[in-house]
C-alpha atoms as a PDB file:
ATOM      1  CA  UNK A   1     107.391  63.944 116.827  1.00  0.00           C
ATOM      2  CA  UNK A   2     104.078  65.724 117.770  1.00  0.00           C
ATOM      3  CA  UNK A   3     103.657  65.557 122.224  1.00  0.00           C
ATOM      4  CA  UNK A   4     100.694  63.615 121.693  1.00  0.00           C
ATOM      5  CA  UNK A   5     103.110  60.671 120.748  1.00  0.00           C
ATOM      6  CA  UNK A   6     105.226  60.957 123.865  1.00  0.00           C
ATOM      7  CA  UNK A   7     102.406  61.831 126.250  1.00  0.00           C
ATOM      8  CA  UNK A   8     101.824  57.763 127.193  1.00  0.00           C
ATOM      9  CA  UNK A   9     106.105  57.571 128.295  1.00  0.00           C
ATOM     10  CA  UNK A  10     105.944  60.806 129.907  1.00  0.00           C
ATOM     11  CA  UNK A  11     102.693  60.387 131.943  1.00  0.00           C
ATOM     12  CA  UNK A  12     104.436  56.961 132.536  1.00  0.00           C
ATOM     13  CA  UNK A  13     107.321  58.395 134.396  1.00  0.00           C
ATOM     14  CA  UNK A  14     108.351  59.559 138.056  1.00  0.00           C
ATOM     15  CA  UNK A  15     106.504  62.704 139.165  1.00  0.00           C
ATOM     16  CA  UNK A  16     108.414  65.625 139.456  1.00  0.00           C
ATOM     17  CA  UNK A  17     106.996  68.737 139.021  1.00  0.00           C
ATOM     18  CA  UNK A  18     103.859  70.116 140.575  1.00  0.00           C
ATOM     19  CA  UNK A  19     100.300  68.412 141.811  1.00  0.00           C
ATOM     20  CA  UNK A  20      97.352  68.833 141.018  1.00  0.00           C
ATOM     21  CA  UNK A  21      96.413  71.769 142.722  1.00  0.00           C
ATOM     22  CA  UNK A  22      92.701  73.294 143.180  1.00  0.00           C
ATOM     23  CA  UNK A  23      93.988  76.727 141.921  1.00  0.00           C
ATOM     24  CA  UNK A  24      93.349  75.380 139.158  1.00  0.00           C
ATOM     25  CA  UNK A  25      90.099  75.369 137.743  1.00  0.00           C
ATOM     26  CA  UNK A  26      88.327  72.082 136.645  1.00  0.00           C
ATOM     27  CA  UNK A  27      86.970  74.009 133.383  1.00  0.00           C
ATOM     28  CA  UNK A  28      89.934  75.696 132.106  1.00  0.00           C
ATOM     29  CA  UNK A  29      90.358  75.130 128.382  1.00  0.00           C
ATOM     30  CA  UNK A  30      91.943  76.918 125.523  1.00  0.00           C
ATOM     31  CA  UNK A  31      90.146  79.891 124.663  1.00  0.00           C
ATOM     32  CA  UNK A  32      92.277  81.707 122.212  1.00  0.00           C
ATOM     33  CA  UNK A  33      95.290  80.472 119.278  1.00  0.00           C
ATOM     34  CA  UNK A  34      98.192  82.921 118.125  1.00  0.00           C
ATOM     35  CA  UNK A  35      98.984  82.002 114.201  1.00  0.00           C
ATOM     36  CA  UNK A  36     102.158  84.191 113.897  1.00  0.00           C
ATOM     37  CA  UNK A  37     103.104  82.424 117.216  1.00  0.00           C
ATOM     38  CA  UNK A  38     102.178  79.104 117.108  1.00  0.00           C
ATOM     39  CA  UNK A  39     100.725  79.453 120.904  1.00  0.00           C
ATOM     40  CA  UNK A  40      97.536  78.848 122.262  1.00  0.00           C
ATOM     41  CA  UNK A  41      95.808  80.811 125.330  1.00  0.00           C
ATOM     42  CA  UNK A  42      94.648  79.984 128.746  1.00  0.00           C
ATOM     43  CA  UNK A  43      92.610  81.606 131.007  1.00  0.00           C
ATOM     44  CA  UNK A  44      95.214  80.640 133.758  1.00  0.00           C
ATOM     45  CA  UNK A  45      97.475  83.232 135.012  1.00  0.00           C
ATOM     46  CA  UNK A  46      99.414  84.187 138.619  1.00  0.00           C
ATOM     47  CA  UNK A  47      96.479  84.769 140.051  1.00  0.00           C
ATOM     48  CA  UNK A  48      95.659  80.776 139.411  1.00  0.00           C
ATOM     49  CA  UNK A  49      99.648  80.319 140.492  1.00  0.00           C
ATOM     50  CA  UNK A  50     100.919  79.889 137.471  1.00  0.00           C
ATOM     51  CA  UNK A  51     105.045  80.114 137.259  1.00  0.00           C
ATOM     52  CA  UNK A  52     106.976  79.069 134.406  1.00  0.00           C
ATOM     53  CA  UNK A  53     107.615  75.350 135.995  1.00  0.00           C
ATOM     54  CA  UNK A  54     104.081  74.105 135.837  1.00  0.00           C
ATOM     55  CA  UNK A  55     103.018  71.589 132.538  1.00  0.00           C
ATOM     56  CA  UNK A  56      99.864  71.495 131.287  1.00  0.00           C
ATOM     57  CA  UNK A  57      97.976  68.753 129.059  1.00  0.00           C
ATOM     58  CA  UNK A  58      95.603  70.008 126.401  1.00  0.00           C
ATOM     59  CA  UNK A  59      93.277  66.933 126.295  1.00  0.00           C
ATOM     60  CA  UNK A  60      90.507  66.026 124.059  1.00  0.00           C
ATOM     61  CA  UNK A  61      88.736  62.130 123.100  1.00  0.00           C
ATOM     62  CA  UNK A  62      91.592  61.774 120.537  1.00  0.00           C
ATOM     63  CA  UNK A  63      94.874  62.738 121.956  1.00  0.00           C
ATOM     64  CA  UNK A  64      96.588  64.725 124.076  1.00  0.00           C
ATOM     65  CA  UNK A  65      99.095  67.815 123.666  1.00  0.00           C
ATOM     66  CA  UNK A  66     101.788  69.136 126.280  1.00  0.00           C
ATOM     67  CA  UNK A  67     102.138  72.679 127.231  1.00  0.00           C
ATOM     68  CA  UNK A  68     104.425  75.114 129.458  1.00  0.00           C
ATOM     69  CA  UNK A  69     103.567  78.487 129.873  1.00  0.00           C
ATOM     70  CA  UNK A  70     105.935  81.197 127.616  1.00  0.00           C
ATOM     71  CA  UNK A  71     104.238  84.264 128.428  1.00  0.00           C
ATOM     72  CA  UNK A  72     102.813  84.778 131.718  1.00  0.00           C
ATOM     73  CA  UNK A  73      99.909  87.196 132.809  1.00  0.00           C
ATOM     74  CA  UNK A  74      97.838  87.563 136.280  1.00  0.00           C
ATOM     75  CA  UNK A  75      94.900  85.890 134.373  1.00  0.00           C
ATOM     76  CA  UNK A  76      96.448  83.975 131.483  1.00  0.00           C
ATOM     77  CA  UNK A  77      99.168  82.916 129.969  1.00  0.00           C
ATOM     78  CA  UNK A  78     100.801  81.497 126.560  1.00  0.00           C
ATOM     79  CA  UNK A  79     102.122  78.403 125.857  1.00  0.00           C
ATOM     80  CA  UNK A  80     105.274  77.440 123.741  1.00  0.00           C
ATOM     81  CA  UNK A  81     105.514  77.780 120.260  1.00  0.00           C
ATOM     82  CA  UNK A  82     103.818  74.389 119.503  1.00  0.00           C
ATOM     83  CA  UNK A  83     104.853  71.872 116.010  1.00  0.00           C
ATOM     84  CA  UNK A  84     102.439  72.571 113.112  1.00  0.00           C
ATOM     85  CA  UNK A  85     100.812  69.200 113.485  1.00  0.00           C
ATOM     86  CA  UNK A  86      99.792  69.984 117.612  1.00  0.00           C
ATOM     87  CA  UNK A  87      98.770  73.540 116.663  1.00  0.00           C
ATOM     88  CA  UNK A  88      96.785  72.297 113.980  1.00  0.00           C
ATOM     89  CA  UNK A  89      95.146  69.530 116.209  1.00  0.00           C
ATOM     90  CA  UNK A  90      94.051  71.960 119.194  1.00  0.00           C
ATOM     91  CA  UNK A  91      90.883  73.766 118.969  1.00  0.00           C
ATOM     92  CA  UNK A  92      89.741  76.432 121.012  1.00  0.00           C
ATOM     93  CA  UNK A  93      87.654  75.081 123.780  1.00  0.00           C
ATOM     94  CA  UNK A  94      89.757  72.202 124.485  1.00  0.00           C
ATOM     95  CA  UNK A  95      90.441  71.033 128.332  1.00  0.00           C
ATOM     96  CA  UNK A  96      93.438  72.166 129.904  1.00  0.00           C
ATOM     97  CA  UNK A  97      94.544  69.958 132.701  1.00  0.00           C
ATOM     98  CA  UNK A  98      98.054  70.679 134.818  1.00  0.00           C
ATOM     99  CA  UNK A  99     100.415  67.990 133.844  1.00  0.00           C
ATOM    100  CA  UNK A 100     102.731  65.950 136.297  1.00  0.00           C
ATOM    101  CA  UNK A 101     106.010  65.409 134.515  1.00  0.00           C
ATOM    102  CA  UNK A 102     109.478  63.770 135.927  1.00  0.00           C
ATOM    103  CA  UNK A 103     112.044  66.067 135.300  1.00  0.00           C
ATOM    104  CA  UNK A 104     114.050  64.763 132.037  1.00  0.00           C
ATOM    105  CA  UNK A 105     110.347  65.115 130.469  1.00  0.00           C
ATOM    106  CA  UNK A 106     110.190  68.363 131.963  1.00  0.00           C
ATOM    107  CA  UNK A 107     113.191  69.572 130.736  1.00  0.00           C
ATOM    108  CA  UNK A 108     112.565  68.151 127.446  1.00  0.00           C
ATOM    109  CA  UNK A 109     109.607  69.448 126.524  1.00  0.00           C
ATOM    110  CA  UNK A 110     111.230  72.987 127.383  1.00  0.00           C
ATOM    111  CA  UNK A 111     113.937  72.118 125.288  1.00  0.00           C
ATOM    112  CA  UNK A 112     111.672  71.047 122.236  1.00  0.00           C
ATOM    113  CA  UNK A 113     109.836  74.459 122.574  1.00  0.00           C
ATOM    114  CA  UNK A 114     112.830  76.611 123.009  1.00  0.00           C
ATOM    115  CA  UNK A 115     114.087  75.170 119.779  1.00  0.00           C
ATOM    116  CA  UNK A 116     110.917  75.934 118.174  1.00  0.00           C
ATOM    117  CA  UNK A 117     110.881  79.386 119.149  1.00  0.00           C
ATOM    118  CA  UNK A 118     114.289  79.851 117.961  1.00  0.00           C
ATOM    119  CA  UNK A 119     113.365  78.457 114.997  1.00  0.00           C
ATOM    120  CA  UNK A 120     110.071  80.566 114.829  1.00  0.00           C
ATOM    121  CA  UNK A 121     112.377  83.530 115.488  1.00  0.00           C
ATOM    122  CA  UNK A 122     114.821  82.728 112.685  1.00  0.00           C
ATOM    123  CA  UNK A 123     112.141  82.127 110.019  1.00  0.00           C
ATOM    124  CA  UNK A 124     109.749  85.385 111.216  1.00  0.00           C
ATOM    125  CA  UNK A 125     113.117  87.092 111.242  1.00  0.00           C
ATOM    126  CA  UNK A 126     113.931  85.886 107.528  1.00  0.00           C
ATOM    127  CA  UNK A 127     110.123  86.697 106.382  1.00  0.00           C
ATOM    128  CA  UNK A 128     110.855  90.414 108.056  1.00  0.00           C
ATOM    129  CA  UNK A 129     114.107  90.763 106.079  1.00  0.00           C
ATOM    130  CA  UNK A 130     112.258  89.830 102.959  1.00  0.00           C
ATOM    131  CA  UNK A 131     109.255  92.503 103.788  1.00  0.00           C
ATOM    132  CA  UNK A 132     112.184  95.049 104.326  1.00  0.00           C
ATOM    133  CA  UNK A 133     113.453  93.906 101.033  1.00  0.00           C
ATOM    134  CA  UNK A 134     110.332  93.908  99.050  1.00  0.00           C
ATOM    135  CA  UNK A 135     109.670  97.600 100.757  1.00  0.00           C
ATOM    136  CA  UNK A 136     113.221  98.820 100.150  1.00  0.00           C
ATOM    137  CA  UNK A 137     112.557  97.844  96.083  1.00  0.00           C
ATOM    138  CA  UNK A 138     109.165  99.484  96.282  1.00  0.00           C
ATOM    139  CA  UNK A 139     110.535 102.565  97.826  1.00  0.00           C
ATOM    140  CA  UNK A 140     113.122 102.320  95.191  1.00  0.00           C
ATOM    141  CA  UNK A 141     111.362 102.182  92.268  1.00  0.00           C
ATOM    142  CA  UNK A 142     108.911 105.369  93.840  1.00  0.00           C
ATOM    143  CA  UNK A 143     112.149 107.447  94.568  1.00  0.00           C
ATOM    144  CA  UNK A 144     112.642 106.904  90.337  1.00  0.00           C
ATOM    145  CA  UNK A 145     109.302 107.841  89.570  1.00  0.00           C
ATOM    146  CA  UNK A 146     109.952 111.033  91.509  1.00  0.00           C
ATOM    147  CA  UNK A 147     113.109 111.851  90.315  1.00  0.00           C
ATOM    148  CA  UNK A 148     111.692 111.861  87.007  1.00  0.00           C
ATOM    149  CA  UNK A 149     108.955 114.197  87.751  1.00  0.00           C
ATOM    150  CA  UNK A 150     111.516 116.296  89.575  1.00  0.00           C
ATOM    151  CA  UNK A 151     113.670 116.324  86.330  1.00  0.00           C
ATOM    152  CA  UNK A 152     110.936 117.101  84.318  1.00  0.00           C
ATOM    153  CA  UNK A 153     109.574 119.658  86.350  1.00  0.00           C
ATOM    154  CA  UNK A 154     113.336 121.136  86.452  1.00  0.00           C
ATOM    155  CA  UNK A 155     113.170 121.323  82.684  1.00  0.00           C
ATOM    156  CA  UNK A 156     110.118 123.200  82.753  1.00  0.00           C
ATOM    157  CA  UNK A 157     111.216 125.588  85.767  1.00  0.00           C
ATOM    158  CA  UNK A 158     114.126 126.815  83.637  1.00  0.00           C
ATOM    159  CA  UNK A 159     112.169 126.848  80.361  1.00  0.00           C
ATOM    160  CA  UNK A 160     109.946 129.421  83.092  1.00  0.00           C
ATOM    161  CA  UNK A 161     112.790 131.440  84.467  1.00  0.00           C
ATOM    162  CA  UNK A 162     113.815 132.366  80.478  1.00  0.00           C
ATOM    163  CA  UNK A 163     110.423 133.353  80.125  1.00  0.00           C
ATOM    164  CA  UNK A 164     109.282 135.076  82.704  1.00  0.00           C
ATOM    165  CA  UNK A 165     112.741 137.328  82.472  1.00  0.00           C
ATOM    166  CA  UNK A 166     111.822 137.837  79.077  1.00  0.00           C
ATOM    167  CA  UNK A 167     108.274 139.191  80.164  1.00  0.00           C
ATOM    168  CA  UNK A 168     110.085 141.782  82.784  1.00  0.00           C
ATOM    169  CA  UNK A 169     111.814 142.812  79.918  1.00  0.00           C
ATOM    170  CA  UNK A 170     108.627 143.399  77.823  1.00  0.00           C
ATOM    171  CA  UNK A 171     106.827 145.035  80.868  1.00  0.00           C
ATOM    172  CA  UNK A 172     109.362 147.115  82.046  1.00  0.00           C
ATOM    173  CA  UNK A 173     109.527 148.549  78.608  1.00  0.00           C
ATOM    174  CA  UNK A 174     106.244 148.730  78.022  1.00  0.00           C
ATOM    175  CA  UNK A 175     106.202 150.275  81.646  1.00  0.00           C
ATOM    176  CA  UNK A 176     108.403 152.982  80.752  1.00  0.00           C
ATOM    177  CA  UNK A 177     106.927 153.635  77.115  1.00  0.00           C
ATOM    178  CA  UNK A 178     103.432 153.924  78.456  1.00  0.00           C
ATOM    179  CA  UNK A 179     104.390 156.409  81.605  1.00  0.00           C
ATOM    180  CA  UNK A 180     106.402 158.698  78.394  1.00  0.00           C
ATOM    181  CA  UNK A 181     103.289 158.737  76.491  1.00  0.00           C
ATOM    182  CA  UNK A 182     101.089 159.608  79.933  1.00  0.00           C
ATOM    183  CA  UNK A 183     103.934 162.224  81.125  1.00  0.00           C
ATOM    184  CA  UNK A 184     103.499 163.797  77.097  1.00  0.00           C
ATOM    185  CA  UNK A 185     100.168 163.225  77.207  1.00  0.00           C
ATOM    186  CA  UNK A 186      99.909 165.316  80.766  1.00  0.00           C
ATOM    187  CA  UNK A 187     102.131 167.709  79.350  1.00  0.00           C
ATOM    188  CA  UNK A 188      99.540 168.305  76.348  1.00  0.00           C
ATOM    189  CA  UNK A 189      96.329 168.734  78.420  1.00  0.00           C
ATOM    190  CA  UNK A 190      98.241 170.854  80.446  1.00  0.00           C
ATOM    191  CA  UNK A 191      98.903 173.090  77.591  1.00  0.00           C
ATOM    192  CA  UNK A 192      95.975 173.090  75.746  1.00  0.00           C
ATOM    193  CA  UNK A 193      94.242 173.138  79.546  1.00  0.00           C
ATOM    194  CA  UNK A 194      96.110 176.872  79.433  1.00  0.00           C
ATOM    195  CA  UNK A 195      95.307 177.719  75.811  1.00  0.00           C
ATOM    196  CA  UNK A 196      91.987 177.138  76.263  1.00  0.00           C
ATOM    197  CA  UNK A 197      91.849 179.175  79.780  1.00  0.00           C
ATOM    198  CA  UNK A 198      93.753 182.368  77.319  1.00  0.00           C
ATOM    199  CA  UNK A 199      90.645 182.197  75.030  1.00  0.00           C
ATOM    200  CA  UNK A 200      88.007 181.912  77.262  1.00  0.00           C
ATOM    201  CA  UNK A 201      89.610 184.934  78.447  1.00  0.00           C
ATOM    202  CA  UNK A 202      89.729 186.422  75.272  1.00  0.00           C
ATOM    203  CA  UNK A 203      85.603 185.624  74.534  1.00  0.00           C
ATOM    204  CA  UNK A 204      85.020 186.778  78.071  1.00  0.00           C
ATOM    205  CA  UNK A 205      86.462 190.144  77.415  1.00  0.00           C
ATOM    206  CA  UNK A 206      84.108 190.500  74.165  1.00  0.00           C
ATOM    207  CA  UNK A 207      81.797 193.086  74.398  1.00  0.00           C
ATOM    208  CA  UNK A 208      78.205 191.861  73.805  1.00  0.00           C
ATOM    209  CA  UNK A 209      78.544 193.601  70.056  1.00  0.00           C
ATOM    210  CA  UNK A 210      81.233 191.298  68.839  1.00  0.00           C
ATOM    211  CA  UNK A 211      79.826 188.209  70.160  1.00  0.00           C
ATOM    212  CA  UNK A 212      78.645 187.269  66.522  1.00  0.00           C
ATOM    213  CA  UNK A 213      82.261 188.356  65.199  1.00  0.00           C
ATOM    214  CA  UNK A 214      85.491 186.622  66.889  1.00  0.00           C
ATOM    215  CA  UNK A 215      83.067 184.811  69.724  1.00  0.00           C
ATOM    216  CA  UNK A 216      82.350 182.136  67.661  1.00  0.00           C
ATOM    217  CA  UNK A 217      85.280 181.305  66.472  1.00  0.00           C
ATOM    218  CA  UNK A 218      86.923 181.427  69.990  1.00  0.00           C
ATOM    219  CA  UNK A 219      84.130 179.039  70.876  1.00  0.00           C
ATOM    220  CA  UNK A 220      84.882 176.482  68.157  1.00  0.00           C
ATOM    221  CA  UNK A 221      88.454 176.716  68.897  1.00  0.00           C
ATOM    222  CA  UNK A 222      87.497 176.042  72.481  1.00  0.00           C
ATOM    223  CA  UNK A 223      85.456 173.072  71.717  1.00  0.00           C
ATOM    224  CA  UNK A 224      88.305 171.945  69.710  1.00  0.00           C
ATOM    225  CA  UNK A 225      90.829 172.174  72.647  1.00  0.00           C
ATOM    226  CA  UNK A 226      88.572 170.398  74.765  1.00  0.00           C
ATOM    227  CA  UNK A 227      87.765 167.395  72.725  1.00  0.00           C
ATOM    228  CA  UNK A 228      92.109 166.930  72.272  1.00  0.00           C
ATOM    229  CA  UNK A 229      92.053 166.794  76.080  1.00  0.00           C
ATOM    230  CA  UNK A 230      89.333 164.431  76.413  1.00  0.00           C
ATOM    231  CA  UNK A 231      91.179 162.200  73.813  1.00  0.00           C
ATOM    232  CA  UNK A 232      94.388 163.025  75.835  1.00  0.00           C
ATOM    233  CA  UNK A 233      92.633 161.786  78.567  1.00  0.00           C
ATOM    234  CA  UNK A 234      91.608 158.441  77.141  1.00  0.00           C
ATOM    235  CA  UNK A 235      94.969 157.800  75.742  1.00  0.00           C
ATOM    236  CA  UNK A 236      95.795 158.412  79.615  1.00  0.00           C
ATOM    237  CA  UNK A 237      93.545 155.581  80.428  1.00  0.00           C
ATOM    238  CA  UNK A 238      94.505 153.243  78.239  1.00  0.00           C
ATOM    239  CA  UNK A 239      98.235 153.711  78.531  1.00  0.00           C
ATOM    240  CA  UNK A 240      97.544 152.798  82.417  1.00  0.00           C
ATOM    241  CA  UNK A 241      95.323 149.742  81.088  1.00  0.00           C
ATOM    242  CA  UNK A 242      98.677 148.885  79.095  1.00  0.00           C
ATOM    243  CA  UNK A 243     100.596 148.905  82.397  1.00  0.00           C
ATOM    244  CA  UNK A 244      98.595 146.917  84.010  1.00  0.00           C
ATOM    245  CA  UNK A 245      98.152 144.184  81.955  1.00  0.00           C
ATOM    246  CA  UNK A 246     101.728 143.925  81.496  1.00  0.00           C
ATOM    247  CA  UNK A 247     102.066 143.690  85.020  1.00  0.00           C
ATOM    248  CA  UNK A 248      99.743 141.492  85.300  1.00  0.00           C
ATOM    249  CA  UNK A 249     100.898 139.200  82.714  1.00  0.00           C
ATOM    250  CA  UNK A 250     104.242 138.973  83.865  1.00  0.00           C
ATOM    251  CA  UNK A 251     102.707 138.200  87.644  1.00  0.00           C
ATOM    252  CA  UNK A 252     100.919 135.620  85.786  1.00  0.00           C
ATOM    253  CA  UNK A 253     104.325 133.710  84.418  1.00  0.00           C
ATOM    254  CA  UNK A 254     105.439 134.260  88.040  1.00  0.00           C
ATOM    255  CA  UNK A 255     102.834 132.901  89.817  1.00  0.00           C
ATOM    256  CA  UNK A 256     103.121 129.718  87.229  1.00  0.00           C
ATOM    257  CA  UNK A 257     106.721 129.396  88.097  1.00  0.00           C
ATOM    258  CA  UNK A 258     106.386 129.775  92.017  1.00  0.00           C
ATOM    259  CA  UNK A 259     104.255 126.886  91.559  1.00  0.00           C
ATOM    260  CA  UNK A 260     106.268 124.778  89.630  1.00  0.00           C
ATOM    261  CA  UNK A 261     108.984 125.462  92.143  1.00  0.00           C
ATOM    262  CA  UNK A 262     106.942 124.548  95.291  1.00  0.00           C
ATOM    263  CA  UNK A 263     106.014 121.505  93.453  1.00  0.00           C
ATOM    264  CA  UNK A 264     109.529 120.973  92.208  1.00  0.00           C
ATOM    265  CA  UNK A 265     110.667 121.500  96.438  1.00  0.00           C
ATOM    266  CA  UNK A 266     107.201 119.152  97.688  1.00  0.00           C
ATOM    267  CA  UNK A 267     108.669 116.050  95.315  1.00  0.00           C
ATOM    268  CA  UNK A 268     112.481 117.069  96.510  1.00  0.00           C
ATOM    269  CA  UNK A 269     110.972 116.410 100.216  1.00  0.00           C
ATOM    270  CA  UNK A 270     109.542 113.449  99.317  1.00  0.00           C
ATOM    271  CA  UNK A 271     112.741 111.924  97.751  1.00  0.00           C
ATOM    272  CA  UNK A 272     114.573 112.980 101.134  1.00  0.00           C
ATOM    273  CA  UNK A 273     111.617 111.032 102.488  1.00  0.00           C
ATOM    274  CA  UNK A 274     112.171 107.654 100.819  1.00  0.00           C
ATOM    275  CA  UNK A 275     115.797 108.185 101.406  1.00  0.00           C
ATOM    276  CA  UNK A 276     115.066 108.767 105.241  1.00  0.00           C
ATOM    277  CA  UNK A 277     112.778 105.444 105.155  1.00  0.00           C
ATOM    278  CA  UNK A 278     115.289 103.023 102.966  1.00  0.00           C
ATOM    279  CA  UNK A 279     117.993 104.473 105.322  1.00  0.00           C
ATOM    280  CA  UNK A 280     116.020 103.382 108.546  1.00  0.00           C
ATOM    281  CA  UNK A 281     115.093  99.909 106.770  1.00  0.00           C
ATOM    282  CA  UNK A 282     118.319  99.356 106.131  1.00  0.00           C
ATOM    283  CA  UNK A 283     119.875  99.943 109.277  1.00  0.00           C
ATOM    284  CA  UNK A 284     117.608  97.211 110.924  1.00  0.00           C
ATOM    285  CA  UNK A 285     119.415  94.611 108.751  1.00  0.00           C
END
């Protein structure tokens, strides 16, 4: 039964609670409503001298609704959880009048709010397990989405790890082959580096006479020399162009698989996460 129906037997009754008192403003009225509550707001507060024993009317041309403060600030305070039908009814702007009750009424319009608040409390609490619910399934069914990217990714770290240990193999033996053909190579200039110094000895100790006799073919065999050790050379340089791109191959693979493995570890710390969040969820139930 909405308080607008018992208003005319409880205004009928034996005063017992507070007067009228000029603390109270003429114009206070509602000025703001609370859905998840079920409360509505007045400007009235312990400045006014509010306390949790005064009773309030919220009146308007069509009916009348009883309130006690719930909540109470130095300039305001909230009422009781109010039925449906009375929070409905009251609009913001309403007049708010203090209400003299005897003191069953008094006591019975506490006890109709306290029941409503309990009840309020049970079905918010109900609607909060269901949210935690809903959240836990939705965490739930993100933790499997994650675990299968974290198996998949597993799959492909380990299809990695075989290759990239195949690679070292490659590079280290290519490694080692190309440094034998440099350290040959080297070898080679550095003999035909001394054969060549011998015959330029040997055309430098021509006399002038001769020069048309074994000078010229000291000269082409010279020339010869030279151009090996230029070739030498360039084998040289491409051997170490070998090396490095086998390094840099297998640095490649292993930059691939350091990735896959801090993405493997940033979707491992987000399954700890859920777990840490479906944990604390939990726990509140």
């Amino acid at each position: 039964m909405g308080m607008r129906r018992l208003l005319p037997l409880l205004l009928a009754a034996a005063v017992w609670c507070m007067p009228v008192s000029p603390a109270f403003p003429a114009d206070a009225a509602v000025d703001l409503k609370n859905d998840a509550a079920v409360a509505v707001s007045v400007p009235l507060g312990t400045d006014n001298g509010v306390t949790r024993d005064s009773d309030f009317q919220v009146a308007a041309d069509n009916g009348t609704v009883l309130i006690y403060p719930q909540e109470i600030f130095e300039n305001r305070f909230w009422s009781q959880p109010l039925s449906d039908e009375d929070y409905a009814w009251i609009r913001t702007g309403m007049e708010v009048r203090p209400a003299a009750l005897d003191k069953a009424a008094h006591a019975r319009v506490r006890a109709e709010g306290k029941a409503r608040r309990a009840d309020l409390r049970a079905r918010q609490e109900e609607a909060r397990r269901q949210a935690d619910r809903k959240k836990i399934e939705e965490l739930k069914e993100s933790r499997e989405r994650l675990l299968d990217k974290r198996d998949a990714l597993e799959d492909r770290i380990a299809a990695a790890e075989k290759e990239l240990a195949d690679e070292e193999g490659r590079m280290n033996w290519r490694i080692d082959s190309e440094n034998s053909n440099i350290e040959r190579s080297l070898q080679n200039i550095q003999d035909m580096a001394d054969k060549r110094d011998e015959l330029q000895s040997q055309r430098d100790a021509l006399p002038r006479s001769s020069s048309r006799g074994e000078g010229p073919g000291i000269s082409a065999e010279i020339k010869r020399l030279n151009d090996r050790i230029s070739s030498e050379r360039d084998g040289i340089r491409l051997a170490q162009d070998r090396k490095r791109q086998a390094r840099s191959t297998y640095l490649t693979l292993r930059q691939d698989w350091k990735k896959r493995v801090a993405e493997r570890n940033a979707l491992q710390n987000e399954i700890r996460s859920i777990d840490q969040k479906i944990q604390a969820i939990s726990g509140k139930r």
